[in-house]
C-alpha atoms as a PDB file:
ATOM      1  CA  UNK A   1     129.597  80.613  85.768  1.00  0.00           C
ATOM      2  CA  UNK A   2     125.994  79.491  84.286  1.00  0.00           C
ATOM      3  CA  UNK A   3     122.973  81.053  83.058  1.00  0.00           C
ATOM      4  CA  UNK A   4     119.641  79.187  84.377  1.00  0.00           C
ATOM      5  CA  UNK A   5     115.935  80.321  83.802  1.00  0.00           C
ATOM      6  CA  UNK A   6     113.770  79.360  86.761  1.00  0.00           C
ATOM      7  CA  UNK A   7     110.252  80.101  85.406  1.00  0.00           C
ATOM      8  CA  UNK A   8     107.638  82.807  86.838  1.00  0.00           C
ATOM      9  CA  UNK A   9     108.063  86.317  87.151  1.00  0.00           C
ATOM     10  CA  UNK A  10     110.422  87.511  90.000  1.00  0.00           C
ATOM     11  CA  UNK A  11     109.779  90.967  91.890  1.00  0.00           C
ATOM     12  CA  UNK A  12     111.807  90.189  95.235  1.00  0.00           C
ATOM     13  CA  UNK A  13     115.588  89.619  95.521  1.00  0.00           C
ATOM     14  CA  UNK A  14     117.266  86.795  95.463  1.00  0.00           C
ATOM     15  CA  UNK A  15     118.496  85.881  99.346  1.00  0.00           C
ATOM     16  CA  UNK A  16     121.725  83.651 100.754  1.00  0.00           C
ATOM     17  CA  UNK A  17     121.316  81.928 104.139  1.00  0.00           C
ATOM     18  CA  UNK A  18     122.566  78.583 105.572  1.00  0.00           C
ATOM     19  CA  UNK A  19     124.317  77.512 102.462  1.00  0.00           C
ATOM     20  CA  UNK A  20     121.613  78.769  99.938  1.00  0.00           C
ATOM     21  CA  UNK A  21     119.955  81.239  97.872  1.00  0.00           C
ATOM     22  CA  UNK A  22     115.934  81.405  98.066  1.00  0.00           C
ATOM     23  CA  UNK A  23     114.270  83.051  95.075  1.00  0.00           C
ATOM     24  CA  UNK A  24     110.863  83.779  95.720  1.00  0.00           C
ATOM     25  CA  UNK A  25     108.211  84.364  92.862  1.00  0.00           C
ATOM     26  CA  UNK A  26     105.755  86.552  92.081  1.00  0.00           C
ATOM     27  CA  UNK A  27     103.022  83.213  92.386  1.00  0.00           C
ATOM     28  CA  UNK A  28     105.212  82.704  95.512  1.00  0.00           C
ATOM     29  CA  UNK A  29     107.326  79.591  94.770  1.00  0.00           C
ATOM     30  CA  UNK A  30     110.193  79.275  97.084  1.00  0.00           C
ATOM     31  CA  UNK A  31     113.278  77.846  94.955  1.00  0.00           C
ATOM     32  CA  UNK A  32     116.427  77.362  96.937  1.00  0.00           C
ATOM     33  CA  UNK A  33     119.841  76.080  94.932  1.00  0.00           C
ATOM     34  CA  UNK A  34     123.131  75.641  96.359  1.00  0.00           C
ATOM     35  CA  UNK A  35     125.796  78.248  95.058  1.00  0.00           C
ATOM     36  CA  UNK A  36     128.548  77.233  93.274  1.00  0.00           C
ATOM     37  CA  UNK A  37     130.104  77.018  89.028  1.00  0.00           C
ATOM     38  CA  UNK A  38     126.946  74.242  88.304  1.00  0.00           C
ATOM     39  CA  UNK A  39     123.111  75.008  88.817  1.00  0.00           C
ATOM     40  CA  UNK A  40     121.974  72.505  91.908  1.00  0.00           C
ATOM     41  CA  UNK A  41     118.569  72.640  92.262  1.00  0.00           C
ATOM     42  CA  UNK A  42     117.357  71.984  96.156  1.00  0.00           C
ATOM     43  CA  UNK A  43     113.893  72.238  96.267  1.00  0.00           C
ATOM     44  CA  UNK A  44     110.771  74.139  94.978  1.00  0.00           C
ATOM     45  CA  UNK A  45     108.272  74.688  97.866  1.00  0.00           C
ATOM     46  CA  UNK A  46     104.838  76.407  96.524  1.00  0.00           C
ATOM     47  CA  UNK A  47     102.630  79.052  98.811  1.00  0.00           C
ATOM     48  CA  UNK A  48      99.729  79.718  96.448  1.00  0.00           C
ATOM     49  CA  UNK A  49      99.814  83.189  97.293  1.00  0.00           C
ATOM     50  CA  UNK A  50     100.860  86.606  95.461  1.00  0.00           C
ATOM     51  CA  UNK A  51     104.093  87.707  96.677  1.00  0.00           C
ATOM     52  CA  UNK A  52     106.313  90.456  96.184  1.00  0.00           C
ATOM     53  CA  UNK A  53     107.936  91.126  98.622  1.00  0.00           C
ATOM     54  CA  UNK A  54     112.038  89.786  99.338  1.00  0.00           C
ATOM     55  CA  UNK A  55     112.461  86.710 102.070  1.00  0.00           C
ATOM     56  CA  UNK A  56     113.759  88.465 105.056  1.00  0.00           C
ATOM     57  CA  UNK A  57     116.460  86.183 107.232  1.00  0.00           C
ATOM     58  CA  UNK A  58     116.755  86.252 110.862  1.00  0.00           C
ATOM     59  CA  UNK A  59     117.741  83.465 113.701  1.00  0.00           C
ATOM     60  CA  UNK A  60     117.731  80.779 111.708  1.00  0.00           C
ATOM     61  CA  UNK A  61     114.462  81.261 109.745  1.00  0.00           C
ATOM     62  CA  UNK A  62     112.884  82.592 106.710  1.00  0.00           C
ATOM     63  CA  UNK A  63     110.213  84.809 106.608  1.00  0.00           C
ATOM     64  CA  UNK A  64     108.201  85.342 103.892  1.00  0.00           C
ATOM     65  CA  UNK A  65     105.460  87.974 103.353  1.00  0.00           C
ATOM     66  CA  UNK A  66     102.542  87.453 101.001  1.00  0.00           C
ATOM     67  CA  UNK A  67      99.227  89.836  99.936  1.00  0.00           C
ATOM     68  CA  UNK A  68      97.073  87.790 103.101  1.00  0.00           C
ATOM     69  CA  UNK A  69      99.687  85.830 105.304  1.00  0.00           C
ATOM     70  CA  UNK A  70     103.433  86.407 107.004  1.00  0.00           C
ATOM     71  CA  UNK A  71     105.322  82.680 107.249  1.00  0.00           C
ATOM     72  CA  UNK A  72     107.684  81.780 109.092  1.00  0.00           C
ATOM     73  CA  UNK A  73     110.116  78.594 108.070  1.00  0.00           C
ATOM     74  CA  UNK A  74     112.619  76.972 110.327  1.00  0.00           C
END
């Protein structure tokens, strides 16, 4: 497969839903990339806020917990 760094410092795991996997970091920037033998990037989506907590999955969304806020991304 590949080896890819992604920048930041990571705490949470890294999730698979709906055709991707979400790595959240510690400065809580969302990265998504598509699975597969090449690194695809898909997007890098910045909160602004401490996070260390893993993106939790359910009906169709993402939620993501930081130190002041709980999102939720459909």
């Amino acid at each position: 497969m590949y080896q890819e760094r992604l920048g930041g410092n990571y705490s949470a795991s890294p999730v698979y839903a709906d055709g991707r996997i979400y790595c959240l970091s510690e400065s809580g920037e969302t990265i998504a990339f598509a699975p597969g033998p090449d690194f695809q990037l898909l997007a890098r989506n910045p909160l602004e806020e401490r996070c260390q907590a893993s993106i939790a999955v359910s009906g169709g969304s993402l939620f993501i917990r930081s130190e002041k806020h709980l999102f939720c991304i459909q």
